[in-house]
C-alpha atoms as a PDB file:
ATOM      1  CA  UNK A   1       0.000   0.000   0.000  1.00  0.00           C
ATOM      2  CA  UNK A   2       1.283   2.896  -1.208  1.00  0.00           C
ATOM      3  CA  UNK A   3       2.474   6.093   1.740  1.00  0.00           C
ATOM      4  CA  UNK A   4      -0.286   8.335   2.937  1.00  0.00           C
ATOM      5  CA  UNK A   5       2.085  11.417   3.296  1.00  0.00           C
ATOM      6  CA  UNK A   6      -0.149  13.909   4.296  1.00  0.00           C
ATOM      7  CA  UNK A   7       2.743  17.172   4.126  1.00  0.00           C
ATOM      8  CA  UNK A   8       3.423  16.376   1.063  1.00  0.00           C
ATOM      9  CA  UNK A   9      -0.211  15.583  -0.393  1.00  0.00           C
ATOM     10  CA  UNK A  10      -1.166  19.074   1.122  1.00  0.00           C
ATOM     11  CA  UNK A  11       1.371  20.944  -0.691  1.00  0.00           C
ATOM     12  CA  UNK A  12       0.213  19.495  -4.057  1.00  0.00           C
ATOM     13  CA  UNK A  13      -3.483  19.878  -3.477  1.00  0.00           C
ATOM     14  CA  UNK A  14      -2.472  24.020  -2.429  1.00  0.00           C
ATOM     15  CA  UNK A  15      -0.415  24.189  -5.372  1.00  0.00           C
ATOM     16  CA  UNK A  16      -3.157  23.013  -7.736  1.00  0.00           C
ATOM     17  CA  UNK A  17      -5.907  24.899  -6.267  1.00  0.00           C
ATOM     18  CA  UNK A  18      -3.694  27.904  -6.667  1.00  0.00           C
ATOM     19  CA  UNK A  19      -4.395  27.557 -10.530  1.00  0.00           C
ATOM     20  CA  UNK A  20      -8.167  27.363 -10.137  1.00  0.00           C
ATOM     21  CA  UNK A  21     -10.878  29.649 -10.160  1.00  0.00           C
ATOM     22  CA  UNK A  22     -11.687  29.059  -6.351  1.00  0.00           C
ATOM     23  CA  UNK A  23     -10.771  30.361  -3.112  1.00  0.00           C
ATOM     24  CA  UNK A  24     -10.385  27.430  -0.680  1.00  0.00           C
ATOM     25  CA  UNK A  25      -9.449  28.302   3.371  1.00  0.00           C
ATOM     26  CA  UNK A  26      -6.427  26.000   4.729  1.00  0.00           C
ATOM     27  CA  UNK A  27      -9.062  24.516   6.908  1.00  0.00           C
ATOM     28  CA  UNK A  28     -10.733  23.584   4.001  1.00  0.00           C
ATOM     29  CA  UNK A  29      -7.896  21.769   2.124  1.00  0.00           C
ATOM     30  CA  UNK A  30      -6.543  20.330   5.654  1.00  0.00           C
ATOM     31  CA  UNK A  31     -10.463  18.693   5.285  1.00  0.00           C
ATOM     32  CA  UNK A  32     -10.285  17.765   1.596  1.00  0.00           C
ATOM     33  CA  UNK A  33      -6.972  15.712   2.993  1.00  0.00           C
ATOM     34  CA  UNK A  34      -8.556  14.002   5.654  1.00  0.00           C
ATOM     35  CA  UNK A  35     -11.201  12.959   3.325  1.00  0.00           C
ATOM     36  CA  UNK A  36      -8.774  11.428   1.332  1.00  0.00           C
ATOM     37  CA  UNK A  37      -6.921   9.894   4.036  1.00  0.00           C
ATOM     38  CA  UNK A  38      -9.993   8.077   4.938  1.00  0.00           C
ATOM     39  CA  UNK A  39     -10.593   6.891   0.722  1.00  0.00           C
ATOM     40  CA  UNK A  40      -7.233   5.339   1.212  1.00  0.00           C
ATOM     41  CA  UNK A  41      -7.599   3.577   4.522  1.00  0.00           C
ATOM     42  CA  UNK A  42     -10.893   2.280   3.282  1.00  0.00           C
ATOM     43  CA  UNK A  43      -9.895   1.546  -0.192  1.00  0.00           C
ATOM     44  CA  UNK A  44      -7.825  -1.028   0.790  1.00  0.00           C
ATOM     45  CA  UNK A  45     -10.585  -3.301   1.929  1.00  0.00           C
ATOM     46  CA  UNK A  46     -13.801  -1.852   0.458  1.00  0.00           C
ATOM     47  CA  UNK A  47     -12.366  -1.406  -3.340  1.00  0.00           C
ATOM     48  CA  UNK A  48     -13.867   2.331  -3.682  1.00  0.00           C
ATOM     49  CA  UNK A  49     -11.430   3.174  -6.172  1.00  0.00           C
ATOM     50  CA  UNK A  50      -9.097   2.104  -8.854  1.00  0.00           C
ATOM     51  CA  UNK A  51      -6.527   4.683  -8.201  1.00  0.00           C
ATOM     52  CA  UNK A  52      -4.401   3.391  -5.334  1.00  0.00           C
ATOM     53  CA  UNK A  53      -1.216   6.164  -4.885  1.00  0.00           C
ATOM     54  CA  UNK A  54      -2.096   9.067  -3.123  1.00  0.00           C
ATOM     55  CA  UNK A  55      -0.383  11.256  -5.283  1.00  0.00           C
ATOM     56  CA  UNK A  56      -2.311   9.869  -8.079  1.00  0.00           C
ATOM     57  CA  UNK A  57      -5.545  10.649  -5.998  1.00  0.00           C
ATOM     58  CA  UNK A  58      -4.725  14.328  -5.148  1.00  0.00           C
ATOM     59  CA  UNK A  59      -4.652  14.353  -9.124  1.00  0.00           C
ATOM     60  CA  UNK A  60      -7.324  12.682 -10.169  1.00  0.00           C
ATOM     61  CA  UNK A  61      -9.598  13.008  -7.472  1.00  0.00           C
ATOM     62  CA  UNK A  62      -9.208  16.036  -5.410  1.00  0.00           C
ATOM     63  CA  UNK A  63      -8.302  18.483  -8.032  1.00  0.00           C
ATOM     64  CA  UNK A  64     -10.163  16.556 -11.019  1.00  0.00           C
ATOM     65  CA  UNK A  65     -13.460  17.922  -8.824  1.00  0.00           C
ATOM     66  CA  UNK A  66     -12.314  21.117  -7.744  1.00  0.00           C
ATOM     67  CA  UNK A  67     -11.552  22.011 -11.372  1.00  0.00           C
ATOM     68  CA  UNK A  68     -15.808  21.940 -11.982  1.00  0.00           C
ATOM     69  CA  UNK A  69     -16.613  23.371  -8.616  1.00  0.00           C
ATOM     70  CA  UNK A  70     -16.625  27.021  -9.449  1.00  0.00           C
ATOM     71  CA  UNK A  71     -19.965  25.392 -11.329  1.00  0.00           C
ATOM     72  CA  UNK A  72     -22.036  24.901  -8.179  1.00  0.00           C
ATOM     73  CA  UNK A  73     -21.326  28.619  -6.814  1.00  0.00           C
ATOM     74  CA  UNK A  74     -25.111  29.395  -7.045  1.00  0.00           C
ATOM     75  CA  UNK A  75     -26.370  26.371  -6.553  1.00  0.00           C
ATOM     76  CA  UNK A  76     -28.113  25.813  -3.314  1.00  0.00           C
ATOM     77  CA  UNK A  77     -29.704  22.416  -3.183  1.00  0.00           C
ATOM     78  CA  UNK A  78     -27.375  19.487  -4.906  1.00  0.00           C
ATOM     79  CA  UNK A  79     -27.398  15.727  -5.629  1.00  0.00           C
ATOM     80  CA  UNK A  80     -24.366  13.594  -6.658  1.00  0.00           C
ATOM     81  CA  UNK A  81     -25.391  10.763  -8.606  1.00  0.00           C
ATOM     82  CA  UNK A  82     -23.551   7.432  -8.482  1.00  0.00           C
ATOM     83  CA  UNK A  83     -21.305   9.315  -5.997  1.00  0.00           C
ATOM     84  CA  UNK A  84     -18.882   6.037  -5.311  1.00  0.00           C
ATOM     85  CA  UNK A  85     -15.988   7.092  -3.071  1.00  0.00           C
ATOM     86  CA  UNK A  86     -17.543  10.373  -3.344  1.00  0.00           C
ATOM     87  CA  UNK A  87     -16.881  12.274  -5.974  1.00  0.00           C
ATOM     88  CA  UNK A  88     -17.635  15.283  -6.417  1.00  0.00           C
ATOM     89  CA  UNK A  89     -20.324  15.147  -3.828  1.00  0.00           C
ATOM     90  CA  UNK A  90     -18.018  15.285  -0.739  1.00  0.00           C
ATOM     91  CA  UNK A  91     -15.499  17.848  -2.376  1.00  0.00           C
ATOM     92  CA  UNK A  92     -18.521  19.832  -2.839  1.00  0.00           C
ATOM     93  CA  UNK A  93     -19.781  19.257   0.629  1.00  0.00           C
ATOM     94  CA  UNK A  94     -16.231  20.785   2.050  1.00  0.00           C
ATOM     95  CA  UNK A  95     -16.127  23.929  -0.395  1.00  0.00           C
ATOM     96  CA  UNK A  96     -19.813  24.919  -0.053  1.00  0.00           C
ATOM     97  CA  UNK A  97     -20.704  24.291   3.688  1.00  0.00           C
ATOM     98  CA  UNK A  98     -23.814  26.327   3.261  1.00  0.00           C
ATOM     99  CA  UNK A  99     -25.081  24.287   0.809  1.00  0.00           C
ATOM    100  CA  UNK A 100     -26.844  21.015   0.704  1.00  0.00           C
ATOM    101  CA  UNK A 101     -25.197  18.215  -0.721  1.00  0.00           C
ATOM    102  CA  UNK A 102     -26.934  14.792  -1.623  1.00  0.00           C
ATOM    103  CA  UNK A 103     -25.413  11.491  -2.732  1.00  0.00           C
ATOM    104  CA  UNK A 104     -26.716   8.582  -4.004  1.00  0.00           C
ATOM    105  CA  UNK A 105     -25.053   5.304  -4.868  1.00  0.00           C
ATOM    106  CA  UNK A 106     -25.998   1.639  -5.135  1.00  0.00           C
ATOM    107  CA  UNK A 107     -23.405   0.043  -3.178  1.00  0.00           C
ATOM    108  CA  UNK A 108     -23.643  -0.680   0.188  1.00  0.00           C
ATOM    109  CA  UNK A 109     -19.965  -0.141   1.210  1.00  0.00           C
ATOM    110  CA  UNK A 110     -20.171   3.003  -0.755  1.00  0.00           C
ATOM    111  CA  UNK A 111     -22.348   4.912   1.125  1.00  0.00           C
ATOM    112  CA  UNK A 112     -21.205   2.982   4.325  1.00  0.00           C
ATOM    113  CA  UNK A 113     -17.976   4.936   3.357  1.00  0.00           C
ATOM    114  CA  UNK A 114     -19.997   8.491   3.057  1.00  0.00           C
ATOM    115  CA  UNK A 115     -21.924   8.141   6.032  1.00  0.00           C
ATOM    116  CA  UNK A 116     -18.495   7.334   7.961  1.00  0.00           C
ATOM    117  CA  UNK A 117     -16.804  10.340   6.102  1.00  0.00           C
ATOM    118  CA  UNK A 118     -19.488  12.205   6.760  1.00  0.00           C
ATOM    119  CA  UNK A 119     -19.615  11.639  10.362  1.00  0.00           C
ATOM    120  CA  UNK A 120     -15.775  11.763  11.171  1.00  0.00           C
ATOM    121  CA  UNK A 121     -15.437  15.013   9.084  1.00  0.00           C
ATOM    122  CA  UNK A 122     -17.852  16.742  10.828  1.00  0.00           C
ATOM    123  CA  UNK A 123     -20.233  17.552   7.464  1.00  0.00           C
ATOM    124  CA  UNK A 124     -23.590  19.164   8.116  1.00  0.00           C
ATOM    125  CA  UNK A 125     -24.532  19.374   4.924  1.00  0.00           C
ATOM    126  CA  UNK A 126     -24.816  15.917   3.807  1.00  0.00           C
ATOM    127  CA  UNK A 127     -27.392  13.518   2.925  1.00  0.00           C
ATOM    128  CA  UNK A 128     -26.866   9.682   1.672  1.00  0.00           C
ATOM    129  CA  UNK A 129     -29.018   7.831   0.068  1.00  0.00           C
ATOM    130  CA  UNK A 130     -28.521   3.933  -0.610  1.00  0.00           C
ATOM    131  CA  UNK A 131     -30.249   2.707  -3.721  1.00  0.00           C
ATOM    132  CA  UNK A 132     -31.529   3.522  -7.332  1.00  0.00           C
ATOM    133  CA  UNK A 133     -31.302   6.885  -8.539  1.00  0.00           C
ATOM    134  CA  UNK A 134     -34.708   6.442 -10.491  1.00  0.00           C
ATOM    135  CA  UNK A 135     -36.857   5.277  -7.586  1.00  0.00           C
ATOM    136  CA  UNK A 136     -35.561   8.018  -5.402  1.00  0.00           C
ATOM    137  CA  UNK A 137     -38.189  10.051  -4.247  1.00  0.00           C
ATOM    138  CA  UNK A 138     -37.475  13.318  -2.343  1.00  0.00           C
ATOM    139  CA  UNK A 139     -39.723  16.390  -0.775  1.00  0.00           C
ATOM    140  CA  UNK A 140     -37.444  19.159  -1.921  1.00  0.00           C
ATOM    141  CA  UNK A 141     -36.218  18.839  -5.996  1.00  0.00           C
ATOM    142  CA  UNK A 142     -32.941  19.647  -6.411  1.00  0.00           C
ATOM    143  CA  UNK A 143     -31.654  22.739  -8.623  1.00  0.00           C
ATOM    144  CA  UNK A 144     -28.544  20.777  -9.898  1.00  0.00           C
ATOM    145  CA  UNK A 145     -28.257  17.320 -10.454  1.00  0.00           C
ATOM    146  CA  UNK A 146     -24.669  16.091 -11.485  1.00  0.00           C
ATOM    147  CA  UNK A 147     -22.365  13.063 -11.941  1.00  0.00           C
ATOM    148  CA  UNK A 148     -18.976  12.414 -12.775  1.00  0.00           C
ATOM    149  CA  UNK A 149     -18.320   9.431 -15.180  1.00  0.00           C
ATOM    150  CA  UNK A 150     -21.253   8.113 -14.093  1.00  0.00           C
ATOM    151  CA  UNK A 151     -23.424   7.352 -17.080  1.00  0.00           C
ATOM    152  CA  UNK A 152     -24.334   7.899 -20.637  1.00  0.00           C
ATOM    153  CA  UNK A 153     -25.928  11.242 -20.499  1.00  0.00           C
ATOM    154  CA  UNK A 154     -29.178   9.744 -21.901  1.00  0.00           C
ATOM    155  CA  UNK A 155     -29.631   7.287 -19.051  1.00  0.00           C
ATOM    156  CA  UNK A 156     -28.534  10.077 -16.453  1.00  0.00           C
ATOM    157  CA  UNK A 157     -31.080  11.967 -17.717  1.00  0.00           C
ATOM    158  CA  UNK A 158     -33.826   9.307 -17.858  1.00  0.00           C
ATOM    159  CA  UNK A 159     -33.435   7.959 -14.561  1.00  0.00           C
ATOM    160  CA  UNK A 160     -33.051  11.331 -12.568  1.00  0.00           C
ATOM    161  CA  UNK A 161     -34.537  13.508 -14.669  1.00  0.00           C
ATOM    162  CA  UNK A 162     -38.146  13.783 -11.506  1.00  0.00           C
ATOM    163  CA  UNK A 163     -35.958  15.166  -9.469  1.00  0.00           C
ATOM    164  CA  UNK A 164     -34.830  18.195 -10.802  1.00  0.00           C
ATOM    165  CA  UNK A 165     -36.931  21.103 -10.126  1.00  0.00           C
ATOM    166  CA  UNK A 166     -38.322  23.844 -11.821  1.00  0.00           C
ATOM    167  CA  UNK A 167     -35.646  25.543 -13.934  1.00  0.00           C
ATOM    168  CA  UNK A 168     -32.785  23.342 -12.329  1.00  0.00           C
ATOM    169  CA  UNK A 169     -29.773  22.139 -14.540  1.00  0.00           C
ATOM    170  CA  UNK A 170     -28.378  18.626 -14.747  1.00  0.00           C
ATOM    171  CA  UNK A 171     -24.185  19.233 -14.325  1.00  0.00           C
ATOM    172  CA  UNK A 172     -22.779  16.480 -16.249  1.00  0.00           C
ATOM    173  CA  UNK A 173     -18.736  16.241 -15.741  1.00  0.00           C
ATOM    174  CA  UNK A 174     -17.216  13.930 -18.843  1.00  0.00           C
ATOM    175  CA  UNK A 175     -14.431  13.345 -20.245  1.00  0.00           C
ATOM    176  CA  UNK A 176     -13.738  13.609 -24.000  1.00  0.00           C
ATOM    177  CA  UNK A 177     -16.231  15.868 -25.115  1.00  0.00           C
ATOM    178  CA  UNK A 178     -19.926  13.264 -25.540  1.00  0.00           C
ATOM    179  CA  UNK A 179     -20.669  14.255 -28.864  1.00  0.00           C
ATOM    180  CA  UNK A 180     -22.419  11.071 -29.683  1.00  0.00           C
ATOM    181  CA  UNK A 181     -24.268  10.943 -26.088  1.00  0.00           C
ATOM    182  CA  UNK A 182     -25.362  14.588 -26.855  1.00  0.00           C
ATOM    183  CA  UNK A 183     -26.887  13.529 -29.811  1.00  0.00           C
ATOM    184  CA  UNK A 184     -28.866  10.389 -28.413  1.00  0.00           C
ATOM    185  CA  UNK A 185     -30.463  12.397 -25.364  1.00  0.00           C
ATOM    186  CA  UNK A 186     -33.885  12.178 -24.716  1.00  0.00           C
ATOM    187  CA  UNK A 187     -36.416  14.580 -26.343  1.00  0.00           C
ATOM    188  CA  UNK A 188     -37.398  17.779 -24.431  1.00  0.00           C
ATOM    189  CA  UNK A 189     -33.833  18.154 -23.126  1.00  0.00           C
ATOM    190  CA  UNK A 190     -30.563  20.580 -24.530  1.00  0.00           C
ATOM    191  CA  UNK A 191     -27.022  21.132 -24.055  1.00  0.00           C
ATOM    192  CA  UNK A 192     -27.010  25.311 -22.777  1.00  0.00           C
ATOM    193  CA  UNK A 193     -23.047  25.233 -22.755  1.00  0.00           C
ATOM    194  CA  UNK A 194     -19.876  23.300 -22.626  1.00  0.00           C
ATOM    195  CA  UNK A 195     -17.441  24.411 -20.811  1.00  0.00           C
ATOM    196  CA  UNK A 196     -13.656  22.865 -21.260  1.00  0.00           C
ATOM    197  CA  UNK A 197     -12.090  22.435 -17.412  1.00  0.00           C
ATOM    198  CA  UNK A 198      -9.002  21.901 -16.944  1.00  0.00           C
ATOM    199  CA  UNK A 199      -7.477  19.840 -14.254  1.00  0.00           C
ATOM    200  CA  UNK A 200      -3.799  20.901 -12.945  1.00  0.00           C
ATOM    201  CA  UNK A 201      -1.300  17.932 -13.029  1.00  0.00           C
ATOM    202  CA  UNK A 202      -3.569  15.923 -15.158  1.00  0.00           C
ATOM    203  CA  UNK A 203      -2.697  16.284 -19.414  1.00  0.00           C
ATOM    204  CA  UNK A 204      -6.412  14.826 -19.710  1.00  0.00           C
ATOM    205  CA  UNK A 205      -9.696  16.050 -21.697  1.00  0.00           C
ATOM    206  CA  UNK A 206     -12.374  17.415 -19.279  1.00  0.00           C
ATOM    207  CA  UNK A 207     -15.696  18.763 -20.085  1.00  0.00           C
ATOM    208  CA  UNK A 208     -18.547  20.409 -17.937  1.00  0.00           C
ATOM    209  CA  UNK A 209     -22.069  19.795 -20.084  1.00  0.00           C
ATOM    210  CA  UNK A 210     -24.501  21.994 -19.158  1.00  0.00           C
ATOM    211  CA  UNK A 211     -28.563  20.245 -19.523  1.00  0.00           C
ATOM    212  CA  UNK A 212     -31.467  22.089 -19.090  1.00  0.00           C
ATOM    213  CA  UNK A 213     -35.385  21.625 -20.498  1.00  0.00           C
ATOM    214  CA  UNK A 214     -35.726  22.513 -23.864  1.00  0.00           C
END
């Protein structure tokens, strides 16, 4: 198992956020660290993630969501969907603590591992949910709905589409930019932008797609 060095994974995750549009406190990173501390410890046993060196998860993980969160600024009421390990649900949870912040995922051990992260970090702002995003049923709609290689965007759309509210967005965070997925979504639904992100430490494609009603 690879070395959880937590000096040295801070100093990367404050130099990367230092080339992003966002203004993160040190308490803030120091929590975004302990999150991942926790993703590690559990990943050995629980299998949350592919990525396995914590230098590699600063990368892909930690700064991968932080490139899109400048998105959610005026969003008030979110939901992650497929969240996993959670991502970006939980990065989101630490850089808007005024906002809420749902997850969903199928897996058990998954949302085990939100609830405990959750719990041991001390986030208000978080709701888990264990199960199928299309049989979810909530009181409150959410404004933005997103995902992060969760789905094709014609099945994310599909299955969560009843609970987005009124004039709410679906945030969908890809890779390569979907071209062909745009193309097969569902009818009554457009693209209102793209936005290109870019990711520091990572030469990788990134895309925010933007979804509204047509």
């Amino acid at each position: 198992m690879s070395v959880f060095n937590t000096a040295e994974l801070s100093t990367m995750l404050h130099d990367g956020v230092k080339l992003l549009p966002l203004a993160l406190s040190d308490e803030q990173m120091a929590k975004m660290i302990a999150y991942l501390a926790l993703l590690h410890k559990w990943n050995s046993v629980y299998n949350l993630t592919s990525v396995r060196d914590p230098k590699e998860m600063v990368k892909q993980h930690l700064l991968d969501s932080l490139s899109a969160a400048h998105a959610f600024k005026h969003a008030e009421n979110i939901l992650d969907v497929g969240s996993g390990g959670g991502l970006p649900g939980m990065i989101l949870a630490i850089c808007y603590p005024g906002k809420r912040i749902s997850m969903i995922d199928t897996v058990n051990k998954k949302t085990a591992f939100l609830n405990q992260a959750k719990a041991e970090l001390g986030l208000k702002n978080v709701t888990v949910y264990t199960g199928r995003v299309e049989a979810l049923q909530v009181v409150e709609k959410f404004d933005v709905i997103t995902s992060r290689a969760f789905s094709e965007l014609c099945n994310f759309i599909n299955w969560s589409g009843h609970l987005l509210a009124d004039g709410g967005q679906f945030f969908a965070m890809k890779g390569v930019n979907p071209n062909e997925e745009i193309e097969r979504m569902p009818n009554g639904w457009e693209v209102s932008s793209i936005e290109v992100l870019t990711v520091p430490g990572l030469a990788v494609e990134r895309h925010m797609i933007y979804i509204k009603k047509a």
